[in-house]
PDB file of N, CA and C in Angstrom:
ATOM      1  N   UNK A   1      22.505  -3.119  11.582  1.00  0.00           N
ATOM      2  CA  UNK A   1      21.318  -2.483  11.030  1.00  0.00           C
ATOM      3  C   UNK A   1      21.675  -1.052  10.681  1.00  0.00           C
ATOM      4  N   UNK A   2      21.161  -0.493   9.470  1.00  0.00           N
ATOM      5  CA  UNK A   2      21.386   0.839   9.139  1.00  0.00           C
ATOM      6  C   UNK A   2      20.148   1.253   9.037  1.00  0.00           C
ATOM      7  N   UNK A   3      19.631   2.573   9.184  1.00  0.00           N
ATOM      8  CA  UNK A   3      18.267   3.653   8.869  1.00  0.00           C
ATOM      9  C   UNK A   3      18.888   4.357   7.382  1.00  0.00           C
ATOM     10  N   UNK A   4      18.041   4.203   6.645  1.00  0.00           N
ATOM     11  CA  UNK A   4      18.634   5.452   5.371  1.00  0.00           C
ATOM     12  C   UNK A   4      17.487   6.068   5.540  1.00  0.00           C
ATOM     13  N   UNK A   5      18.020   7.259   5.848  1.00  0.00           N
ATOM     14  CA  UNK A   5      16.959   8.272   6.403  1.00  0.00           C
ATOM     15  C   UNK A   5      16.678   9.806   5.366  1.00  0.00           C
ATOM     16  N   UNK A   6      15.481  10.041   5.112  1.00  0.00           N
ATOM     17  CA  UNK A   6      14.924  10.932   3.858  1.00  0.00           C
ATOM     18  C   UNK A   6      14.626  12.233   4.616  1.00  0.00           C
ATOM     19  N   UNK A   7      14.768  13.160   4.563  1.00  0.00           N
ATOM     20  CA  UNK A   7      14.471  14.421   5.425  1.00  0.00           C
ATOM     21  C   UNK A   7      13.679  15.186   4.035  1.00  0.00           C
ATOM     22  N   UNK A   8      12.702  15.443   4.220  1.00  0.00           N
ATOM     23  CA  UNK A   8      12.064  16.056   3.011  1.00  0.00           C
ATOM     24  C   UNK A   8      11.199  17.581   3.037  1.00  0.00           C
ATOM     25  N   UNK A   9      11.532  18.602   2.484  1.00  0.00           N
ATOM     26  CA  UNK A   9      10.471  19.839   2.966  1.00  0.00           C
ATOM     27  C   UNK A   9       9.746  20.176   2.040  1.00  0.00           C
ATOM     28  N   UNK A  10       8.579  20.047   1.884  1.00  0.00           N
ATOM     29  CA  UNK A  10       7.456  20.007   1.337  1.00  0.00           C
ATOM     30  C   UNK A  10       6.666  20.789   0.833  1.00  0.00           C
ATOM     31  N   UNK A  11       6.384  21.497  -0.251  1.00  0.00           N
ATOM     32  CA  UNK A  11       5.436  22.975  -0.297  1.00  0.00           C
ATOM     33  C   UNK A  11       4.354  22.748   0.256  1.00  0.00           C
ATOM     34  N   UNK A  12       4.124  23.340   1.460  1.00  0.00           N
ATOM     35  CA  UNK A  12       2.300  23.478   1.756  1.00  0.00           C
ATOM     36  C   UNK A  12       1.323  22.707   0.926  1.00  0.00           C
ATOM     37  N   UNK A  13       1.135  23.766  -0.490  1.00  0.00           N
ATOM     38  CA  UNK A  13       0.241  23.421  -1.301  1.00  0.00           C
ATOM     39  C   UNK A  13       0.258  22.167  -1.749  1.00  0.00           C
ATOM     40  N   UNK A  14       1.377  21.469  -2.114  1.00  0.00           N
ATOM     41  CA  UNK A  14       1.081  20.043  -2.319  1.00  0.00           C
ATOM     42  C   UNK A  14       0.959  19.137  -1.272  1.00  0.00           C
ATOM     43  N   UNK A  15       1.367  19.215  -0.300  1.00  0.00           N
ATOM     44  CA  UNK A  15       1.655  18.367   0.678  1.00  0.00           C
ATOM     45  C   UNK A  15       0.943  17.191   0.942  1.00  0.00           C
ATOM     46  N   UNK A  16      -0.617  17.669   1.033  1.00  0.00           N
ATOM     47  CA  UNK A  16      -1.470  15.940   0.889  1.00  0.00           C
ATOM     48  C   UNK A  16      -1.489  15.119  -0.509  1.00  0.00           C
ATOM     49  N   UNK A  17      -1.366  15.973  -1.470  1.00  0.00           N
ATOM     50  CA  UNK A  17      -0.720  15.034  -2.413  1.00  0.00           C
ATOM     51  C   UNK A  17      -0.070  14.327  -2.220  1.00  0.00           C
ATOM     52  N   UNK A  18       1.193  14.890  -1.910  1.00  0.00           N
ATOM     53  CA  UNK A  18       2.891  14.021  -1.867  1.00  0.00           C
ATOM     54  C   UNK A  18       2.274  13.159  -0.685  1.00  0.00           C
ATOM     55  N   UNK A  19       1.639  12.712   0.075  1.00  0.00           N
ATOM     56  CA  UNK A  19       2.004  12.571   1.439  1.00  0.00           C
ATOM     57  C   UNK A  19       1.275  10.916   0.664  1.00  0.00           C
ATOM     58  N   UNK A  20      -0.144  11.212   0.360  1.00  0.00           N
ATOM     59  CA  UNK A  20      -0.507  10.036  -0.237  1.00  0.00           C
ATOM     60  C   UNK A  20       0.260   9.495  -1.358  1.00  0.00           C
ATOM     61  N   UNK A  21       0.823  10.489  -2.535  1.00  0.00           N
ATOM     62  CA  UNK A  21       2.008   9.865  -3.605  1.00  0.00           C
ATOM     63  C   UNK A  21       2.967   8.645  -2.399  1.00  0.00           C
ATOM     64  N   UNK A  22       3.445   9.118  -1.532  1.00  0.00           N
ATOM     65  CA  UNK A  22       4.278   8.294  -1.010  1.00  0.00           C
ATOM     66  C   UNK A  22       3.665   7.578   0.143  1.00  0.00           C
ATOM     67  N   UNK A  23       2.539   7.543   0.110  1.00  0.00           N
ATOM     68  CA  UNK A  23       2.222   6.166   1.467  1.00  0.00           C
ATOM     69  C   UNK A  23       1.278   5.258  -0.231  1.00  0.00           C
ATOM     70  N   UNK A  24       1.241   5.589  -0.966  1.00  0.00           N
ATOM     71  CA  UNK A  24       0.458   4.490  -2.131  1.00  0.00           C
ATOM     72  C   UNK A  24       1.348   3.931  -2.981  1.00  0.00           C
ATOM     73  N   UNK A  25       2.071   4.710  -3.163  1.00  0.00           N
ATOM     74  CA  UNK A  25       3.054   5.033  -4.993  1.00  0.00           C
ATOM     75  C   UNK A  25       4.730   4.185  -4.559  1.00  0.00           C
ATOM     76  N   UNK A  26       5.093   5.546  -3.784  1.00  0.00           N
ATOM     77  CA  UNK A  26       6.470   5.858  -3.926  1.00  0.00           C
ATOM     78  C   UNK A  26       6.855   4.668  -2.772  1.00  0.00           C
ATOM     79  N   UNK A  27       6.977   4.389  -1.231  1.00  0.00           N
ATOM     80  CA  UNK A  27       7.384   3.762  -0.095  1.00  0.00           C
ATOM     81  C   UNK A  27       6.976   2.631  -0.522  1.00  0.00           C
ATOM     82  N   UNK A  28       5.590   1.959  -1.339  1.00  0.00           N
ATOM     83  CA  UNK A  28       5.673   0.744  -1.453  1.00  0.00           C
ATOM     84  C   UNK A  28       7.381   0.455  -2.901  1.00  0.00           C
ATOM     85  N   UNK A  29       6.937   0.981  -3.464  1.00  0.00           N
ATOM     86  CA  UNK A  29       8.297   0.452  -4.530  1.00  0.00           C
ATOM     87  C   UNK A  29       9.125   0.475  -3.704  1.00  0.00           C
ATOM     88  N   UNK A  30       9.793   1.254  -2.627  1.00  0.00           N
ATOM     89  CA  UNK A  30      10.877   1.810  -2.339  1.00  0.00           C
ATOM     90  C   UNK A  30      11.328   0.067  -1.820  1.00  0.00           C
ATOM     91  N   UNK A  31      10.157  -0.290  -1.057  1.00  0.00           N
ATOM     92  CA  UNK A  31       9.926  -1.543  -0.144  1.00  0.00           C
ATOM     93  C   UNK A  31      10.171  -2.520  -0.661  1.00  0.00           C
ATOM     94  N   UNK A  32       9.493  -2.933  -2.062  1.00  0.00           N
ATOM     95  CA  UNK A  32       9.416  -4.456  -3.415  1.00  0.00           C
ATOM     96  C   UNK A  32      10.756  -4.013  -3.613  1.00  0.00           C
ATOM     97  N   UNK A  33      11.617  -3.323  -3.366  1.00  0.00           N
ATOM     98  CA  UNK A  33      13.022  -3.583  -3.757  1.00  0.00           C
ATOM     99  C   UNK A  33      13.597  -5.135  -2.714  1.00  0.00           C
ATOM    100  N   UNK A  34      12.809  -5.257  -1.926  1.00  0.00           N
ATOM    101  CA  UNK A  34      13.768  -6.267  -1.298  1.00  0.00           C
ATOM    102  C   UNK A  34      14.458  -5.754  -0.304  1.00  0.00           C
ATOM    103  N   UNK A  35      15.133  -4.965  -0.414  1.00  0.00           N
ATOM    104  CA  UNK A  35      16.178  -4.083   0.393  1.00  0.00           C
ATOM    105  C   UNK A  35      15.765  -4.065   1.913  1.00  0.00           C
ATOM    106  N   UNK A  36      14.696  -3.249   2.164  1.00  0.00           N
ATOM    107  CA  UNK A  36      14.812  -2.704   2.953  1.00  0.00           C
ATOM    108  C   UNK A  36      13.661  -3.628   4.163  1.00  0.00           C
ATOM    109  N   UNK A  37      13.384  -3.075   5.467  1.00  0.00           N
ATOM    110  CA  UNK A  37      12.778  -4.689   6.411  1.00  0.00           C
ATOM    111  C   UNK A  37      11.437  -3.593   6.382  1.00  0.00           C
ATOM    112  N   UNK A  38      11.532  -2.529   6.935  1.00  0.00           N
ATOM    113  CA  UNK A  38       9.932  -1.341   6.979  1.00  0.00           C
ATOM    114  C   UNK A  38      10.467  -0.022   6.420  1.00  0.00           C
ATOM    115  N   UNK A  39       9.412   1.011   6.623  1.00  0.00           N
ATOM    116  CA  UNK A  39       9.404   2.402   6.642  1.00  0.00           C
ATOM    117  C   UNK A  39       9.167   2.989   7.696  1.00  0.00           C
ATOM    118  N   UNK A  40       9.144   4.036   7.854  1.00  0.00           N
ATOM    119  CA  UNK A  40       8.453   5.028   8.999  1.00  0.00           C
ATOM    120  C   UNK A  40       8.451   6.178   8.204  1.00  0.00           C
ATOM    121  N   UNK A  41       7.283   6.622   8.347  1.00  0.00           N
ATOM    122  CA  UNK A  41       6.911   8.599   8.276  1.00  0.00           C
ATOM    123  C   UNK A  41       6.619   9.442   9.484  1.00  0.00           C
ATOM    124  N   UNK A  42       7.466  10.464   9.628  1.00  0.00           N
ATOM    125  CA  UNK A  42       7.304  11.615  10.738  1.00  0.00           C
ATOM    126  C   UNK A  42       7.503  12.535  10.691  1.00  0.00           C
ATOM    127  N   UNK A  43       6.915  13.301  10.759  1.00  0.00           N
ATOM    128  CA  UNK A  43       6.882  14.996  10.661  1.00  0.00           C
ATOM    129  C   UNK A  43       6.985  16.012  11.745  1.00  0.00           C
ATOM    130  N   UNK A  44       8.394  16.363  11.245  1.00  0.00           N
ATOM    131  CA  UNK A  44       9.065  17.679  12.085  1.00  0.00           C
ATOM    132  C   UNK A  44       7.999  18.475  12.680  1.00  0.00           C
ATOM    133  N   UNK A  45       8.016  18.280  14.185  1.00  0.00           N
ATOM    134  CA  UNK A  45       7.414  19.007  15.148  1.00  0.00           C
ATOM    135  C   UNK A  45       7.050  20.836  14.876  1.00  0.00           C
ATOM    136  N   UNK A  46       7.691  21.255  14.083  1.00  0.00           N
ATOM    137  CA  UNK A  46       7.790  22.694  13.890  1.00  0.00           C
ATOM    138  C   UNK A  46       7.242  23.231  12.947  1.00  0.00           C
ATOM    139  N   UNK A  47       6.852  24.593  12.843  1.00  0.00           N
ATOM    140  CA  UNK A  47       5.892  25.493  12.284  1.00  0.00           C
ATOM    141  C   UNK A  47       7.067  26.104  11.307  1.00  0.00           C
ATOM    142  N   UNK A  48       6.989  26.113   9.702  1.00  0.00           N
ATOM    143  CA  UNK A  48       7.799  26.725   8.904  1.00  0.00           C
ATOM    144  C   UNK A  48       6.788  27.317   7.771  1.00  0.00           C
ATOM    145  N   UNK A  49       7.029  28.421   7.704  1.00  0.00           N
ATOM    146  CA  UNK A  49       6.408  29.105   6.393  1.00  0.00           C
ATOM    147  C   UNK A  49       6.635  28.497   5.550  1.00  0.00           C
ATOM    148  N   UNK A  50       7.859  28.143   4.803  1.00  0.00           N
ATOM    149  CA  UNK A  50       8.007  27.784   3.485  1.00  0.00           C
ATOM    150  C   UNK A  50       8.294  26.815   3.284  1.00  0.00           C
ATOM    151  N   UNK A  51       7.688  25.871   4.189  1.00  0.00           N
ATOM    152  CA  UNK A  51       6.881  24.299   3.961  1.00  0.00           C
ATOM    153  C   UNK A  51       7.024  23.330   5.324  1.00  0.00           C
ATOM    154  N   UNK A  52       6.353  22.132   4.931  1.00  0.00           N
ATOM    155  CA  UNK A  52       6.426  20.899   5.898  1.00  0.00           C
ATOM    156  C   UNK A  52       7.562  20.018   5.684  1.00  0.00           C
ATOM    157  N   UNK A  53       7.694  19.746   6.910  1.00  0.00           N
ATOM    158  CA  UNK A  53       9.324  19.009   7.299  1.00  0.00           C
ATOM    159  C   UNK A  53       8.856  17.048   7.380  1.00  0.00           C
ATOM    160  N   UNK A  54       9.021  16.797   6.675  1.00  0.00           N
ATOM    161  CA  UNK A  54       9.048  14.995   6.860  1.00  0.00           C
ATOM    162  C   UNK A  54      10.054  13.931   6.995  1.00  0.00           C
ATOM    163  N   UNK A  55      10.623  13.229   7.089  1.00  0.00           N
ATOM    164  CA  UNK A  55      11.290  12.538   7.753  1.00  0.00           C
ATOM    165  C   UNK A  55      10.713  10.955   7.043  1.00  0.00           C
ATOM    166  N   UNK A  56      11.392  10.235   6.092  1.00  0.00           N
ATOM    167  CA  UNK A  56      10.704   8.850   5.967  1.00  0.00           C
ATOM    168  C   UNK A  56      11.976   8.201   5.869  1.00  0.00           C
ATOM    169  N   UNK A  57      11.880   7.277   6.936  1.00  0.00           N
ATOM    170  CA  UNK A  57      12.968   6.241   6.998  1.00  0.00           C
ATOM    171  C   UNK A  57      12.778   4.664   6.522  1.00  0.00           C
ATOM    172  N   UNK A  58      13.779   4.559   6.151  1.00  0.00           N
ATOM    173  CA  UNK A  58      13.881   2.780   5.688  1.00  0.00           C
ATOM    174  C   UNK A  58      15.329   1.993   6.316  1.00  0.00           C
ATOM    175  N   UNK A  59      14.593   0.878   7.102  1.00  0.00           N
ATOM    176  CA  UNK A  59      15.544   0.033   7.967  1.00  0.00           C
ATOM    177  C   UNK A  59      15.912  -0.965   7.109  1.00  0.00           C
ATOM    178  N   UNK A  60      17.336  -1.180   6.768  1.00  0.00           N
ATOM    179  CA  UNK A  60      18.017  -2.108   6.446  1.00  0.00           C
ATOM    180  C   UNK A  60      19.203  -3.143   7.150  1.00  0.00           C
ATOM    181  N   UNK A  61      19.181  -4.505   6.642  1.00  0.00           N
ATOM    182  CA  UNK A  61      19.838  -5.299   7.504  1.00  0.00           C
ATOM    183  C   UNK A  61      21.542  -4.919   7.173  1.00  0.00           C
ATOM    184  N   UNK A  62      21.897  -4.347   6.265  1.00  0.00           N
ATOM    185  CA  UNK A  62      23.494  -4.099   6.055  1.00  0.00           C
ATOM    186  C   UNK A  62      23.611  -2.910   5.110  1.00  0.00           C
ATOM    187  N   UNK A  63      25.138  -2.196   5.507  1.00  0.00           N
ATOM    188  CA  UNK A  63      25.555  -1.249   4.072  1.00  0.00           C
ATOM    189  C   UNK A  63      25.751  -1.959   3.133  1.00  0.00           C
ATOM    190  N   UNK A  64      26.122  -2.637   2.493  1.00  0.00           N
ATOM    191  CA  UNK A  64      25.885  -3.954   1.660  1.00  0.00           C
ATOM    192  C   UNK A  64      24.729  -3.464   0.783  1.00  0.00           C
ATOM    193  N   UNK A  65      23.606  -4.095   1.440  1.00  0.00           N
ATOM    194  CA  UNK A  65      22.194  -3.503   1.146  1.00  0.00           C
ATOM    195  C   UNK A  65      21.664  -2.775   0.566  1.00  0.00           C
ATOM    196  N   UNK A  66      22.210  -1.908   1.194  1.00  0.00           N
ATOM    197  CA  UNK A  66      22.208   0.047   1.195  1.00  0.00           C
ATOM    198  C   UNK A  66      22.654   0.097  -0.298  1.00  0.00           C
ATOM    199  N   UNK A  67      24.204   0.060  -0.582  1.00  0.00           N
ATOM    200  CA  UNK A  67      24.590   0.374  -1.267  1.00  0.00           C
ATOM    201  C   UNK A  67      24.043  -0.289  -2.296  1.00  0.00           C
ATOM    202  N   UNK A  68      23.532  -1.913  -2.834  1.00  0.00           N
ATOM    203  CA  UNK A  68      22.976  -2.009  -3.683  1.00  0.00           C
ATOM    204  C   UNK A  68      21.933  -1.276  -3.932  1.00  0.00           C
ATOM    205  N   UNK A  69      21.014  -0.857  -2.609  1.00  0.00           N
ATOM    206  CA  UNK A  69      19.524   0.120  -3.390  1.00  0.00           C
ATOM    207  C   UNK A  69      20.156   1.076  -3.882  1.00  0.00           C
ATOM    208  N   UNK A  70      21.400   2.155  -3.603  1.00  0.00           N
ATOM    209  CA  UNK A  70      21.431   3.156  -4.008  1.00  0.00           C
ATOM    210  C   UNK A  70      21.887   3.039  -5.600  1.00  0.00           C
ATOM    211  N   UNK A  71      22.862   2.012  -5.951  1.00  0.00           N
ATOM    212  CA  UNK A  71      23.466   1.791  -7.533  1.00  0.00           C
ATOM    213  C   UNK A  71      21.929   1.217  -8.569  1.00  0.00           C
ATOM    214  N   UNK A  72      21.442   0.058  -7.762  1.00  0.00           N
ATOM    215  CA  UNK A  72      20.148  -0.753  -8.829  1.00  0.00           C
ATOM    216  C   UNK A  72      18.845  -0.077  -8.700  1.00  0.00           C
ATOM    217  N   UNK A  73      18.069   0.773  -7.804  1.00  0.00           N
ATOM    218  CA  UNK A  73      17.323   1.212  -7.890  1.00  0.00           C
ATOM    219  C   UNK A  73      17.243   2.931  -7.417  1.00  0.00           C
ATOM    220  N   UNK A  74      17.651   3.056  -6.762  1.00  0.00           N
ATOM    221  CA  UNK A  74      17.852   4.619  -6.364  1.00  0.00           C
ATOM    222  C   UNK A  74      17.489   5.722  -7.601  1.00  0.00           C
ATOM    223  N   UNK A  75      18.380   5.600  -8.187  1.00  0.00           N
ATOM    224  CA  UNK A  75      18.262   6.824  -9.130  1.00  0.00           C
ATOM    225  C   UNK A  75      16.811   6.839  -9.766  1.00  0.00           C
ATOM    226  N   UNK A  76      16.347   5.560 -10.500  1.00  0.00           N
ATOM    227  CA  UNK A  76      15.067   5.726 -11.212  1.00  0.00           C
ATOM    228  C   UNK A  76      13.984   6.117 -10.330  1.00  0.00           C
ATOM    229  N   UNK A  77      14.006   5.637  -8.903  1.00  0.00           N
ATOM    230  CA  UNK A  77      13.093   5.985  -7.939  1.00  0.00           C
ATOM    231  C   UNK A  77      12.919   7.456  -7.660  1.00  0.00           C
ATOM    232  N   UNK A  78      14.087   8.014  -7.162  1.00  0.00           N
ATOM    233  CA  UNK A  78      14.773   9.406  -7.092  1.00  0.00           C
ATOM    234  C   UNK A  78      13.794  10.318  -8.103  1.00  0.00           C
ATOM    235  N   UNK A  79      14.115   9.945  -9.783  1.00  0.00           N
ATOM    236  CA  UNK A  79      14.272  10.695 -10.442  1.00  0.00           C
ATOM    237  C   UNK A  79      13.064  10.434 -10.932  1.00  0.00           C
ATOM    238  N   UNK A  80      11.942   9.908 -10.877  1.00  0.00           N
ATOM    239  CA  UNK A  80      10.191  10.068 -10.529  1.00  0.00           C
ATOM    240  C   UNK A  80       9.494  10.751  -9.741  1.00  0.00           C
ATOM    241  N   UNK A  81      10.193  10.548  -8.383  1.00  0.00           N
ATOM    242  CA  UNK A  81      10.376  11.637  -7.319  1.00  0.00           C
ATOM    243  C   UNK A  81      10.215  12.987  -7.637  1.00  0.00           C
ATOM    244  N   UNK A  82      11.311  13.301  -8.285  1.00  0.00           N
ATOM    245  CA  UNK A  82      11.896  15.171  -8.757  1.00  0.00           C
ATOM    246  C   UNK A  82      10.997  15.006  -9.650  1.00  0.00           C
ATOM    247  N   UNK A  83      10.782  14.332 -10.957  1.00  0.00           N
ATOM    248  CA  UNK A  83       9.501  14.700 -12.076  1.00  0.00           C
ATOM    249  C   UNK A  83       8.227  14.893 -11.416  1.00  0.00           C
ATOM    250  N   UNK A  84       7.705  14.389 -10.625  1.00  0.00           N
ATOM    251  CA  UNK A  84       6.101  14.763  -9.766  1.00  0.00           C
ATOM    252  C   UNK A  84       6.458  15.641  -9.382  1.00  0.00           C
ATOM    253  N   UNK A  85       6.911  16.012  -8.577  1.00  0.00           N
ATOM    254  CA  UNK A  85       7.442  17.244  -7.920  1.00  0.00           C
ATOM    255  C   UNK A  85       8.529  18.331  -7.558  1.00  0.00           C
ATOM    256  N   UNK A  86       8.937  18.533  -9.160  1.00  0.00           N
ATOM    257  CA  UNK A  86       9.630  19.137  -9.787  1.00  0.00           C
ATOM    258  C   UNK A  86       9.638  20.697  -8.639  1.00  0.00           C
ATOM    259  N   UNK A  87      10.532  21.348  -8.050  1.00  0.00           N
ATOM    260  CA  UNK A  87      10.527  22.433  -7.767  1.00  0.00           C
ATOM    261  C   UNK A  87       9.409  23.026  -6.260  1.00  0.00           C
ATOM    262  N   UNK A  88       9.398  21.895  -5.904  1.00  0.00           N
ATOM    263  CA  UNK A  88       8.167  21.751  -4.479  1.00  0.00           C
ATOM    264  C   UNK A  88       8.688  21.137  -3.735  1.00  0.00           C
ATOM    265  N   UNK A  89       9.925  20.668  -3.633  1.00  0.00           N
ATOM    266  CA  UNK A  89      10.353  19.845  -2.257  1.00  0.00           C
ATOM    267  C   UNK A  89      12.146  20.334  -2.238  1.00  0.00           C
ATOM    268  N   UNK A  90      12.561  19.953  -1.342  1.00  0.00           N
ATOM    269  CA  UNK A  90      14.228  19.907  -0.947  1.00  0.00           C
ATOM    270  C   UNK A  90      14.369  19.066   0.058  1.00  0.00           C
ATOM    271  N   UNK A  91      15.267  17.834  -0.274  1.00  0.00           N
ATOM    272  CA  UNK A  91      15.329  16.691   0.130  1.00  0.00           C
ATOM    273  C   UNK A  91      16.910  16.343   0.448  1.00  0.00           C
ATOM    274  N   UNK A  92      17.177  15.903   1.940  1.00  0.00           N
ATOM    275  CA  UNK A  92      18.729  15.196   2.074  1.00  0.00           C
ATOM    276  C   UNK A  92      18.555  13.787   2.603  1.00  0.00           C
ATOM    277  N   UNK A  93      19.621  13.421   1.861  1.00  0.00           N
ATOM    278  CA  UNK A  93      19.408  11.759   2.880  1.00  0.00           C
ATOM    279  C   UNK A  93      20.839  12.047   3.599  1.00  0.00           C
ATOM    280  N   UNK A  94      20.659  10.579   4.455  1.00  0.00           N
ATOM    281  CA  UNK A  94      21.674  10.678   5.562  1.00  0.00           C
ATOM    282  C   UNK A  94      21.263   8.928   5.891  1.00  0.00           C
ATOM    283  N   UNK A  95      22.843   8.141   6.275  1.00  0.00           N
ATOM    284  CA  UNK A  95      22.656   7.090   6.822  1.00  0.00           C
ATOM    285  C   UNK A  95      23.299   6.706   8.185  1.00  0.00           C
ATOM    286  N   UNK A  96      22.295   5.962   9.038  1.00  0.00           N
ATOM    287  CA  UNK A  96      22.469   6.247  10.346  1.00  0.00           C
ATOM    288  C   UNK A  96      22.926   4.722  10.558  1.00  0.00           C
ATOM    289  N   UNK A  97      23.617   4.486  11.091  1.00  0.00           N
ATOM    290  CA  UNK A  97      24.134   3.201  11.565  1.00  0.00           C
ATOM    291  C   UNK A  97      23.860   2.423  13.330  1.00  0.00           C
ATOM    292  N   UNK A  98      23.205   2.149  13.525  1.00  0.00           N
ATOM    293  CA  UNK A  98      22.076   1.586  14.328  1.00  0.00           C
ATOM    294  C   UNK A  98      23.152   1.004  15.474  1.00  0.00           C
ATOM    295  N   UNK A  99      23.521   1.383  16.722  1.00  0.00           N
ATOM    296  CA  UNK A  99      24.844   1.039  17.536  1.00  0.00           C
ATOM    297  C   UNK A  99      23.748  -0.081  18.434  1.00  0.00           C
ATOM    298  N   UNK A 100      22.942   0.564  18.985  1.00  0.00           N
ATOM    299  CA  UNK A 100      22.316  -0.350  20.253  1.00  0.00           C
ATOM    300  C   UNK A 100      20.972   0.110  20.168  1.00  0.00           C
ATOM    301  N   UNK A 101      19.963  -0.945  20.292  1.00  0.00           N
ATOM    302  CA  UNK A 101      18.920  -0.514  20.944  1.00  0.00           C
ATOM    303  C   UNK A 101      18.301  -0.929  22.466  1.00  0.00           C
ATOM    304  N   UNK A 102      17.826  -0.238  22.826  1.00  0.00           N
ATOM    305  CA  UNK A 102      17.724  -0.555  24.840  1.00  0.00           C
ATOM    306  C   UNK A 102      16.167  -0.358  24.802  1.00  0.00           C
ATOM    307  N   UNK A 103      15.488  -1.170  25.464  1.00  0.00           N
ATOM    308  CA  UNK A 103      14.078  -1.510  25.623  1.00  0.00           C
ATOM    309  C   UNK A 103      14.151  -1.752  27.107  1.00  0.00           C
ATOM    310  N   UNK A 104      12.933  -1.477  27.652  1.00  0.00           N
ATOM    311  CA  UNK A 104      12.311  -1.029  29.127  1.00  0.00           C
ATOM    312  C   UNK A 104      12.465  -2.691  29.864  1.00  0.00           C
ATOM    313  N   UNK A 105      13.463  -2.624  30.816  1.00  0.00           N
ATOM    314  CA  UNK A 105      13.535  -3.742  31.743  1.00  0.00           C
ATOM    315  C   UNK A 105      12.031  -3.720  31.989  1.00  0.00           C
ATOM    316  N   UNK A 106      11.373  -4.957  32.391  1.00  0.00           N
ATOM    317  CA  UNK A 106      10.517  -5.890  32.493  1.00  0.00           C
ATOM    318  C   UNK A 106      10.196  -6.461  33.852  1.00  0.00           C
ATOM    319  N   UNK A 107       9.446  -6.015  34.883  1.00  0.00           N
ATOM    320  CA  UNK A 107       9.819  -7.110  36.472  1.00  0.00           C
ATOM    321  C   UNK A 107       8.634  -7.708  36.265  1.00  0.00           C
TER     322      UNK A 107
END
């Protein structure tokens, strides 16, 4: 399992925009790709003047995967992205490769 993980900082002023752009618009396409199994949205615990910190991840079953979203759909997604919100966000991805997960023994 891999996370391709979106770290996103947000201008203030738009922020409930973008926030609904991407829980209506943007995360469902991201999703009808097939690719990916869910999402998650979370927002950086911390207080920044010059914007909000978000975090939206997408779980995939292989780099395989991955790498097809990034060649067949990525860019056009991406680059709808930057046109809405041209000059209001700064965005890194990063992919996390999923070693173990450990869940709460049970008596």
């Amino acid at each position: 399992m891999v996370v391709y993980n979106v770290t996103i900082k947000v201008d203030p002023t738009i922020a409930e925009e973008w926030m609904q752009w991407m829980r209506l618009h943007h995360i469902p396409q991201v999703l009808q790709t097939g690719v990916f199994t869910k999402s998650r949205i979370s927002k950086l615990d911390i207080q920044e003047a010059d914007g909000i910190t978000y975090v939206v991840q997408y779980d995939c079953y292989s780099q395989e995967l991955l790498n097809t979203y990034m060649i067949k759909y990525a860019p056009t997604l991406q680059k709808e992205h930057i046109d809405k919100f041209a000059g209001k966000f700064v965005a890194f991805r990063t992919v996390l490769q999923i070693i173990e997960e450990i869940y709460p023994v049970v008596n």
